[in-house]
Protein backbone atom coordinates (compact mmCIF):
# COMPACT_ATOMS: atom_id res chain seq x y z
CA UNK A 1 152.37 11.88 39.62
CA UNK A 2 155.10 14.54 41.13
CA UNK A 3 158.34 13.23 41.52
CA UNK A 4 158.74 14.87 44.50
CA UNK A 5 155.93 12.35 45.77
CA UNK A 6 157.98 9.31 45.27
CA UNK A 7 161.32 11.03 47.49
CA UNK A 8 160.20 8.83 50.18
CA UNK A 9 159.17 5.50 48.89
CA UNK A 10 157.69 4.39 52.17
CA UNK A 11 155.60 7.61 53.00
CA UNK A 12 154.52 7.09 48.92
CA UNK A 13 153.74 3.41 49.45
CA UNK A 14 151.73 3.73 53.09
CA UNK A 15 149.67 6.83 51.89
CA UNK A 16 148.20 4.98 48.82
CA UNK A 17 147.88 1.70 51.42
CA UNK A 18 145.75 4.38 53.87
CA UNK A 19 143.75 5.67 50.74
CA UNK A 20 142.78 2.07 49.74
CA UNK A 21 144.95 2.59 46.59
CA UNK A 22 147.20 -0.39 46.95
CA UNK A 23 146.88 -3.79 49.33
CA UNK A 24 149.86 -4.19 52.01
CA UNK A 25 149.70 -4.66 55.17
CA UNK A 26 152.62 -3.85 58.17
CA UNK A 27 154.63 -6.20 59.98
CA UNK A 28 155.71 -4.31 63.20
CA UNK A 29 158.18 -1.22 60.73
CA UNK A 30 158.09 -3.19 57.84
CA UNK A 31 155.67 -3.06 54.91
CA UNK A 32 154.58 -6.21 53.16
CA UNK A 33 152.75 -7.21 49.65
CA UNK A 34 151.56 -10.31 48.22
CA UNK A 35 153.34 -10.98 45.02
CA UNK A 36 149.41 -10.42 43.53
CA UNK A 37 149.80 -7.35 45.11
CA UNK A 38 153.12 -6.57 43.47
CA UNK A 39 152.09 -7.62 40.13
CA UNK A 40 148.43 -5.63 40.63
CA UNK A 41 150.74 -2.24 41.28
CA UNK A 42 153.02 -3.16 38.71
CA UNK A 43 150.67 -3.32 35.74
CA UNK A 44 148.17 -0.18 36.89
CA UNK A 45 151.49 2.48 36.75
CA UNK A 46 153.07 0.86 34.14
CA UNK A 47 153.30 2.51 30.74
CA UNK A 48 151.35 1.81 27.95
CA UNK A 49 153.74 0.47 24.64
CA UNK A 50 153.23 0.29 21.42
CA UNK A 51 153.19 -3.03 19.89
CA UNK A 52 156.39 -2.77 17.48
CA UNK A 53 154.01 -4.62 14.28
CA UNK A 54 151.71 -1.01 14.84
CA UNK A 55 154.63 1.25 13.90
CA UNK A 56 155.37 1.82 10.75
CA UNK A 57 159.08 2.74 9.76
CA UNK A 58 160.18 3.51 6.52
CA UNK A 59 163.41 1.59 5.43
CA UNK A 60 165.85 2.86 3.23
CA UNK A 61 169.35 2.65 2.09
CA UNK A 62 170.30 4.72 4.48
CA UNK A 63 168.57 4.23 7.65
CA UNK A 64 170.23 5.45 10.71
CA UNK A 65 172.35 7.36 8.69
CA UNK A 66 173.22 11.26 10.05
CA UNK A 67 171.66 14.00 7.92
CA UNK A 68 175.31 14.76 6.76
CA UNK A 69 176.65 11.29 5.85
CA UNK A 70 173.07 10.58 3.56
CA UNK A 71 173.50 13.65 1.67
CA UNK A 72 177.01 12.84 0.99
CA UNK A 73 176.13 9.58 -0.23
CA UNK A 74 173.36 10.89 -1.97
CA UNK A 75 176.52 12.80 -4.01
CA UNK A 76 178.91 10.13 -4.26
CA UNK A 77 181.20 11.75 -1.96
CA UNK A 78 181.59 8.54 0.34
């Protein structure tokens, strides 16, 4: 999706309600949803995650440690 689509959230919303994309319906100017509708357009554009157990992260010592400040370590310098 162009960002540039979603400059005007209520030309965005009532082309996708024209295209049969999304439920709403209008109220004289205003747009309304269901709260199933909400939750329906909520979960098909949100982003897929990673489930944190999936990743796997290597712990050491010095784990979120700069570059510079582990190899200094590293030498017994701090």
């Amino acid at each position: 999706m162009i960002v540039r689509d979603m400059a005007d959230g209520v030309r965005w919303f009532s082309r996708r309600v024209n295209r049969g994309e999304l439920s709403g319906y209008r109220v004289g100017r205003t747009w309304r949803m269901t709260r199933e509708d909400v939750a329906d357009l909520i979960e098909r554009h949100r982003n897929p995650s990673i489930a944190r157990n999936d990743v796997k992260v290597p712990r050491t010592e010095f784990s979120g440690v700069t570059p510079t400040s582990r190899r200094r370590r590293e030498r017994g310098e701090l």
